[in-house]
C-alpha atoms as a PDB file:
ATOM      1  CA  UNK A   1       9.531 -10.484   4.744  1.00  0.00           C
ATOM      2  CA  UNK A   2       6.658 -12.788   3.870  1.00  0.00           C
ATOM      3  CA  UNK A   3       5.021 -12.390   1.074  1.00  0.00           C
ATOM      4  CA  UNK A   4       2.030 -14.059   2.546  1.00  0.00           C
ATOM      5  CA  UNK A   5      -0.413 -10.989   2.614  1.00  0.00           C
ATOM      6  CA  UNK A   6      -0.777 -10.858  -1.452  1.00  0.00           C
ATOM      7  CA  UNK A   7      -1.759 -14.486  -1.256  1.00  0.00           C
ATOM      8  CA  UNK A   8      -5.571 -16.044  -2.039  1.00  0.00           C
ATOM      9  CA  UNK A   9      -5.765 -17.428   1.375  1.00  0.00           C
ATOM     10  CA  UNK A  10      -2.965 -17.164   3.870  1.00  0.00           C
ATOM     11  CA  UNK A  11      -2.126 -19.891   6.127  1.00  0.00           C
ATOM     12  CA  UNK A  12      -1.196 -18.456   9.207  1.00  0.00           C
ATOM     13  CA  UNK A  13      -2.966 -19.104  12.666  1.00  0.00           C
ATOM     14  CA  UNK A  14      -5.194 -16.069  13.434  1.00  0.00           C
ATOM     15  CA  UNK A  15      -4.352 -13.668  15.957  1.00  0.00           C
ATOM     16  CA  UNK A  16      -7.029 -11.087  15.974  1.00  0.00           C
ATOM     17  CA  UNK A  17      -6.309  -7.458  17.217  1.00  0.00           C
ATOM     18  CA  UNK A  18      -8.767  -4.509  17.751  1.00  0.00           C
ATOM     19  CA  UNK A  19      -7.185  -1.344  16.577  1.00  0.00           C
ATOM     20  CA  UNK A  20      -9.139   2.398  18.283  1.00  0.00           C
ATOM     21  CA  UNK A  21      -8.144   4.664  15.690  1.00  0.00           C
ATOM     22  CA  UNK A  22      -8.615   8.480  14.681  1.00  0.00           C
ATOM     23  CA  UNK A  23      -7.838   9.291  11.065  1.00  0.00           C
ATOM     24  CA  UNK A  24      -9.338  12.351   9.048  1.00  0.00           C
ATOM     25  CA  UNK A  25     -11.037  13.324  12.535  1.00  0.00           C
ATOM     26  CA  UNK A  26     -12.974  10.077  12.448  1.00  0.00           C
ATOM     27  CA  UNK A  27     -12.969   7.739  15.495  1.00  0.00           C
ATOM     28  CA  UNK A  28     -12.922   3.958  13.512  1.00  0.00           C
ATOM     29  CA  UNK A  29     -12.281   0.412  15.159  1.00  0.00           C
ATOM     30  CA  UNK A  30     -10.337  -2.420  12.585  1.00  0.00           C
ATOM     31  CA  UNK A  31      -9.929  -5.902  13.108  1.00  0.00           C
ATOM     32  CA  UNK A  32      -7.090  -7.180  12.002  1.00  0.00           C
ATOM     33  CA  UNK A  33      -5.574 -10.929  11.869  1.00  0.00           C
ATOM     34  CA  UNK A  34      -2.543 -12.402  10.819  1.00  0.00           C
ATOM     35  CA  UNK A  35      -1.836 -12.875   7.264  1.00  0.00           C
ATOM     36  CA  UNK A  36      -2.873  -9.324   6.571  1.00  0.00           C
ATOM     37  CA  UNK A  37      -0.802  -5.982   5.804  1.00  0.00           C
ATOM     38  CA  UNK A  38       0.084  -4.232   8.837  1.00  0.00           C
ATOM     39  CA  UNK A  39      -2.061  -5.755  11.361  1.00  0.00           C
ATOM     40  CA  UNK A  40      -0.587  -4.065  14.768  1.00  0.00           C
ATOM     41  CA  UNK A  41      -1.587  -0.426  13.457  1.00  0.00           C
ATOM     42  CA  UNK A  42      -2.457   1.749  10.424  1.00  0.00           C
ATOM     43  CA  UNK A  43       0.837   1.898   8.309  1.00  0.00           C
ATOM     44  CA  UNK A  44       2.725   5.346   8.265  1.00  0.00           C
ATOM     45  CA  UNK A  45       1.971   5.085   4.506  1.00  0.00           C
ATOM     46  CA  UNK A  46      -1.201   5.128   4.469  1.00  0.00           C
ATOM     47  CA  UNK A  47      -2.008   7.984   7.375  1.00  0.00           C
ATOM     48  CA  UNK A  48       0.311   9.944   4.806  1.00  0.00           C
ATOM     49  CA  UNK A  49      -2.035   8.513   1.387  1.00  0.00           C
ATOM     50  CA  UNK A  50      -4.709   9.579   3.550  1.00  0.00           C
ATOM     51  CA  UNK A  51      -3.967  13.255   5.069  1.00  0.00           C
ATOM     52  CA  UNK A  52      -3.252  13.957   0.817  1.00  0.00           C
ATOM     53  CA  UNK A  53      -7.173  12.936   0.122  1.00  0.00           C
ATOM     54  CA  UNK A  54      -9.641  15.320  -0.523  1.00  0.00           C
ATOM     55  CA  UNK A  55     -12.478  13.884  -2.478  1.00  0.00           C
ATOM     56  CA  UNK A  56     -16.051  15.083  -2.657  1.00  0.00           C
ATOM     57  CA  UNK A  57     -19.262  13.506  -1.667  1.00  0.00           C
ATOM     58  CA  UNK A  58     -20.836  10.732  -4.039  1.00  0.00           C
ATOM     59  CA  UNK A  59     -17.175  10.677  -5.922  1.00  0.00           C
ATOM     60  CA  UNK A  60     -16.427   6.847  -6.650  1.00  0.00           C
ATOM     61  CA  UNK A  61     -13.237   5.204  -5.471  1.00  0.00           C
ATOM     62  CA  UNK A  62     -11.269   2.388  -6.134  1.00  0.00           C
ATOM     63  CA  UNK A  63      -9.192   1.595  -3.477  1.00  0.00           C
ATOM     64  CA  UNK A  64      -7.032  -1.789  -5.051  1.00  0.00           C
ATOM     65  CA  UNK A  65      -5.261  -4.052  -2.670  1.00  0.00           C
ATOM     66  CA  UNK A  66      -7.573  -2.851   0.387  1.00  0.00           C
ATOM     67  CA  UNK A  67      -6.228  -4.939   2.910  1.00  0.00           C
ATOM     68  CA  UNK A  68      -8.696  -4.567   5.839  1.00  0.00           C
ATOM     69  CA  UNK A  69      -9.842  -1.582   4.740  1.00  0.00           C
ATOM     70  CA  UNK A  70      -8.540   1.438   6.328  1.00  0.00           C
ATOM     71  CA  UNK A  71      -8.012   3.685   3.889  1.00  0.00           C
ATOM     72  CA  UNK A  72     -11.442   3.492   2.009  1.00  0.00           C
ATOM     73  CA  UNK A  73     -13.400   2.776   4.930  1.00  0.00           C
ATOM     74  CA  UNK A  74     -11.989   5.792   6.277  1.00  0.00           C
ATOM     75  CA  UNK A  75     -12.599   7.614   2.937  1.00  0.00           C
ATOM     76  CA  UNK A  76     -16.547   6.902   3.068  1.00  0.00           C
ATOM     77  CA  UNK A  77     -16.729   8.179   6.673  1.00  0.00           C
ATOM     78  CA  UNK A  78     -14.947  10.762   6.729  1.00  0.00           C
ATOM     79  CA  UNK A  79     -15.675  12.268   3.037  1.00  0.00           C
ATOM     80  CA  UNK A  80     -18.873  10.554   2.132  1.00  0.00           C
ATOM     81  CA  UNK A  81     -17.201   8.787  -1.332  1.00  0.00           C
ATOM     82  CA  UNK A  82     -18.960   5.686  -2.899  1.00  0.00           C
ATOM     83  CA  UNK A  83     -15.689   3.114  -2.353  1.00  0.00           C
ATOM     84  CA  UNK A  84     -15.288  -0.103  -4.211  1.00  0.00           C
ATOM     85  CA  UNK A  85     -12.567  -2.222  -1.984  1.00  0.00           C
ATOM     86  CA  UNK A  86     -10.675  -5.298  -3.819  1.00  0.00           C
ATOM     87  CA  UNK A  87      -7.908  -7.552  -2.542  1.00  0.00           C
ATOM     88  CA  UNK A  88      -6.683 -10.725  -3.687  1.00  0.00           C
ATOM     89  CA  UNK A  89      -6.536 -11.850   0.043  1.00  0.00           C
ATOM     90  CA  UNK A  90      -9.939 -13.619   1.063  1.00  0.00           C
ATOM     91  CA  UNK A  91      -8.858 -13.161   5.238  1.00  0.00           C
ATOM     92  CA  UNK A  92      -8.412  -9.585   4.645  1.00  0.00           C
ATOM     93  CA  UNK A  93     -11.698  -9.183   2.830  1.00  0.00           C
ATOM     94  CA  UNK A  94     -13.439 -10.518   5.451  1.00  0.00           C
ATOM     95  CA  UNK A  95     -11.882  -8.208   7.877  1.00  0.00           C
ATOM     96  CA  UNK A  96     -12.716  -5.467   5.740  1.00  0.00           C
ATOM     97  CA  UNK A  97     -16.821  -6.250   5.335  1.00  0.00           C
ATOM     98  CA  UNK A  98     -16.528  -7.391   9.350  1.00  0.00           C
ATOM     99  CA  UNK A  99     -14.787  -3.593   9.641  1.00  0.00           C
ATOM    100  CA  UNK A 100     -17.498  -2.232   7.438  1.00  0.00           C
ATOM    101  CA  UNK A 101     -20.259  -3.623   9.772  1.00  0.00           C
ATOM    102  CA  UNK A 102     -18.413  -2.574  12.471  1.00  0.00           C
ATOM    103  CA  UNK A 103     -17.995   1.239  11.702  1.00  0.00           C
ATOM    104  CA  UNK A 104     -21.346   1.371  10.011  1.00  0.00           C
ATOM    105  CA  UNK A 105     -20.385   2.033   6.854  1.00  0.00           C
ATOM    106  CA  UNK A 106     -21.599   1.197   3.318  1.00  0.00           C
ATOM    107  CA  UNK A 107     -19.086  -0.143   0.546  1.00  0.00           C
ATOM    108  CA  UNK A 108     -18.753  -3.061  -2.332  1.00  0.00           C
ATOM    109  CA  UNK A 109     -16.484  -5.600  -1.295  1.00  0.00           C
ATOM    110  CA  UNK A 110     -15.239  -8.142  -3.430  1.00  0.00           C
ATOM    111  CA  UNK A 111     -12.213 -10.479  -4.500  1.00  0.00           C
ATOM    112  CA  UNK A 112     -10.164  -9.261  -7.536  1.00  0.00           C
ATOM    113  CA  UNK A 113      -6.378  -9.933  -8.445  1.00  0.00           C
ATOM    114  CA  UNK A 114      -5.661  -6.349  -8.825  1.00  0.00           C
ATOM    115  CA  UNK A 115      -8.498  -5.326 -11.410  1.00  0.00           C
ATOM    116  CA  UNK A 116      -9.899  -9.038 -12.494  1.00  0.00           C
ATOM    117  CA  UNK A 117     -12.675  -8.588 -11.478  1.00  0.00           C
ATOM    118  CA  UNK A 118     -13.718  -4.742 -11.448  1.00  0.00           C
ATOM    119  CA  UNK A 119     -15.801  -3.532 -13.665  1.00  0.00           C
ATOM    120  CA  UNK A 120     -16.410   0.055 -14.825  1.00  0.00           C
ATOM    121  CA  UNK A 121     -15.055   3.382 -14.837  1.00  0.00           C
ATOM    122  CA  UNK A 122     -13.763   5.202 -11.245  1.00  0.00           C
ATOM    123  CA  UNK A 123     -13.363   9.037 -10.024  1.00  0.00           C
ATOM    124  CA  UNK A 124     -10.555   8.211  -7.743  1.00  0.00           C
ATOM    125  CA  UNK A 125      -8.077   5.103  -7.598  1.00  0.00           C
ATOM    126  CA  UNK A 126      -6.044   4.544  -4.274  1.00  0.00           C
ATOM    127  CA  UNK A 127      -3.656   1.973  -3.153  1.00  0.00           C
ATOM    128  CA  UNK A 128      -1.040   1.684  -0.761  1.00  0.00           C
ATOM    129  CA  UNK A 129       0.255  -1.493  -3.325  1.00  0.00           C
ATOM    130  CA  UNK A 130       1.729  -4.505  -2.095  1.00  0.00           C
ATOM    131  CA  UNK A 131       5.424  -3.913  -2.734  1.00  0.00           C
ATOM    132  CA  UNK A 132       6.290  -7.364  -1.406  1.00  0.00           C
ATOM    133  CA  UNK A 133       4.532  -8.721  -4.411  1.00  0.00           C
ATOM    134  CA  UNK A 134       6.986  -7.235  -6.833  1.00  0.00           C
ATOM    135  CA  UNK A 135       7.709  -4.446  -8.950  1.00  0.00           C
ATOM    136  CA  UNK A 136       5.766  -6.058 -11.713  1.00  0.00           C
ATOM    137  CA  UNK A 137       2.255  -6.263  -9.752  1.00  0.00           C
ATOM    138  CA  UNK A 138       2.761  -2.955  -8.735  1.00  0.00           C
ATOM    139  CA  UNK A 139       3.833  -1.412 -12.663  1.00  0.00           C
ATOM    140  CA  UNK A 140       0.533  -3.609 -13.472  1.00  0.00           C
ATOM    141  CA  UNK A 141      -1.802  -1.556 -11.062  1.00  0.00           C
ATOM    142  CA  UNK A 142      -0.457   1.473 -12.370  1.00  0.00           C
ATOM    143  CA  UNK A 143      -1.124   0.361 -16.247  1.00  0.00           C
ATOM    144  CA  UNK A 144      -4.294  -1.150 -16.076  1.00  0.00           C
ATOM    145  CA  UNK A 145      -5.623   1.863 -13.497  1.00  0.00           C
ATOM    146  CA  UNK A 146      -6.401   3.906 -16.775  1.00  0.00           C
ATOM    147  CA  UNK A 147      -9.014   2.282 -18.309  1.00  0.00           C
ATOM    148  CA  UNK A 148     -10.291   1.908 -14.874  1.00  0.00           C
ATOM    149  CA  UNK A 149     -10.685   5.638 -14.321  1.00  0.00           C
ATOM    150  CA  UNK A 150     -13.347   7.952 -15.985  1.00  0.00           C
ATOM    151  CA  UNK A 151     -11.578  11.184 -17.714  1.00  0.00           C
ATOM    152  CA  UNK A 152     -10.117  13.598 -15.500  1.00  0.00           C
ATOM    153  CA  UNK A 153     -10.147  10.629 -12.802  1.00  0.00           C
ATOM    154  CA  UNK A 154      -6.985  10.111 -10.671  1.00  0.00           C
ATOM    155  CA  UNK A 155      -4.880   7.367  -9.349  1.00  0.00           C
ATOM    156  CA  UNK A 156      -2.991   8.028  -6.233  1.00  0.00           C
ATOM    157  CA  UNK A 157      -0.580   5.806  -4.816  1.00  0.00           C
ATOM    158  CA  UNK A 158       1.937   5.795  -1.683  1.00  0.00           C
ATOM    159  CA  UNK A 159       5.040   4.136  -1.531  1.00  0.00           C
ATOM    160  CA  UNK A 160       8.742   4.306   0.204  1.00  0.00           C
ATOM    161  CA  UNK A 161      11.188   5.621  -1.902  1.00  0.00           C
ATOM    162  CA  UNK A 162      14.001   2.458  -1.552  1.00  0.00           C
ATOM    163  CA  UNK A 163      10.673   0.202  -2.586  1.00  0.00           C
ATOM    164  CA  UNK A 164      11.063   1.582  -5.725  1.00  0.00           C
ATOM    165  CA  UNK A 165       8.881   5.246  -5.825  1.00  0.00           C
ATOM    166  CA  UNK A 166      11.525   7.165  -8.669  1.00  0.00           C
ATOM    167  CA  UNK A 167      10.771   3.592 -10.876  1.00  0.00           C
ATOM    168  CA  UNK A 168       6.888   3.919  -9.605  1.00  0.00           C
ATOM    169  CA  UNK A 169       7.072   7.533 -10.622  1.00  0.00           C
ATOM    170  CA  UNK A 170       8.350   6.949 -14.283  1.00  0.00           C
ATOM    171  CA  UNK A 171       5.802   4.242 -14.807  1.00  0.00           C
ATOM    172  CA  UNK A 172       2.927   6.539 -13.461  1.00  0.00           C
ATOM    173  CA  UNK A 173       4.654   9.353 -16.030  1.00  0.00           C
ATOM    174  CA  UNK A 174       4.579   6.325 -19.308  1.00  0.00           C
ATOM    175  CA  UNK A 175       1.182   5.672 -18.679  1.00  0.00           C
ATOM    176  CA  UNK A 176      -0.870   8.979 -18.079  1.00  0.00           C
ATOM    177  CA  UNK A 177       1.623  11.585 -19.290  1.00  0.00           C
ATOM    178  CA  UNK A 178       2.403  13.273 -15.931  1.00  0.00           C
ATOM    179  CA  UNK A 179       2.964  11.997 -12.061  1.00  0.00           C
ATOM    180  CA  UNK A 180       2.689  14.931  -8.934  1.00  0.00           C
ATOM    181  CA  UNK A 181       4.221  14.247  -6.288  1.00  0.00           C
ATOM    182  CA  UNK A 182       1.861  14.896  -3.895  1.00  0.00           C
ATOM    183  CA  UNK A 183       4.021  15.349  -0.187  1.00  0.00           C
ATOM    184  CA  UNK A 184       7.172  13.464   0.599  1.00  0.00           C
ATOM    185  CA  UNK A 185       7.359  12.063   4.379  1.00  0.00           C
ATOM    186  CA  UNK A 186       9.938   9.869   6.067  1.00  0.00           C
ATOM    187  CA  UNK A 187      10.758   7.995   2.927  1.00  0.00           C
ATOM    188  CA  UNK A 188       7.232   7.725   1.688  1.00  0.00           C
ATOM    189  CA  UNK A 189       6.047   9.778  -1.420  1.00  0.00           C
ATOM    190  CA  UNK A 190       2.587  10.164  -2.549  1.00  0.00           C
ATOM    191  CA  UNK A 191       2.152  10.126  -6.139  1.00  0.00           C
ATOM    192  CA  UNK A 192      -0.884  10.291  -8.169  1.00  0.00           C
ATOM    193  CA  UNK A 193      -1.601  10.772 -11.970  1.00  0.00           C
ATOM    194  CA  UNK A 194      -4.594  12.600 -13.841  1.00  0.00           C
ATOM    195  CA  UNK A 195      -6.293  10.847 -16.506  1.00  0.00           C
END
């Protein structure tokens, strides 16, 4: 598997797709393209991530490796947060302002190498983290969410138990003193930690 989609600019040919979509009772329309995560349809992972979410209106969120956007585009529709998407990959933030445009919908939208670039203090961290990138990049989102959250803040992550969720789990524990496990689902487990 390629590990093209946590790269600065991808080289594949494009191959745009429209993708209709309902999630969190909101009817949303993605572009994808080639070189980006899951590009034929929303990722089981993150409908799970996403039927776990229950933030309030005005809470900020950080949602790191954003891909195209579904999950926090979603997020600001369908529960009114301020969202903050990053990615390292400049085709999939493109999609993801295009998909902001698209669906009407309000949200910062920058380049950032997990948190390079971000600056300030969050309600609410997501990610559905880019496991082909290695168990180190994904330990370093975990780590360096902390200082990245305000106090009582929370990061909240999905991923597949054989990518490595027990090791994901005792790295969320290290760092913020507990880990929930929020719902387990066809492999996947949702995880988040309390600051």
């Amino acid at each position: 598997m390629s590990k093209m989609y946590f790269a600065e600019n991808p080289d594949a040919k494009h191959d745009i797709h429209q993708l209709r979509v309902q999630l969190l009772g909101q009817e949303l329309t993605f572009l994808t393209d080639a070189g980006v995560f899951s590009k034929r349809m929303i990722d089981y992972g993150s409908q799970v991530l996403l039927s776990c979410l229950d933030f309030k209106e005005g809470e900020s969120l950080l949602d790191v490796g954003c891909g195209y956007g579904p999950l926090a585009l979603t997020l600001v529709k369908a529960q009114g947060v301020v969202a903050t998407l990053v990615d390292v990959n400049q085709r999939a933030l493109d999609l993801a302002r295009k998909n902001a445009e698209n669906n009407h919908i309000e949200a910062q939208i920058f380049q950032s190498n997990l948190y390079s670039e971000v600056e300030g203090q969050f309600q609410h961290i997501i990610s559905n983290p880019p496991i082909r990138a290695g168990k180190q990049v994904v330990h370093q989102l975990i780590s360096s969410a902390y200082d990245h959250l305000v106090t009582g803040g929370d990061l909240t992550i999905v991923i597949q138990k054989k990518q490595g969720a027990p090791s994901a789990k005792s790295k969320m524990e290290e760092v913020f003193g507990d880990c929930q496990v929020l719902k387990k689902d066809k492999g996947y487990y949702i995880l988040q930690s309390q600051k």
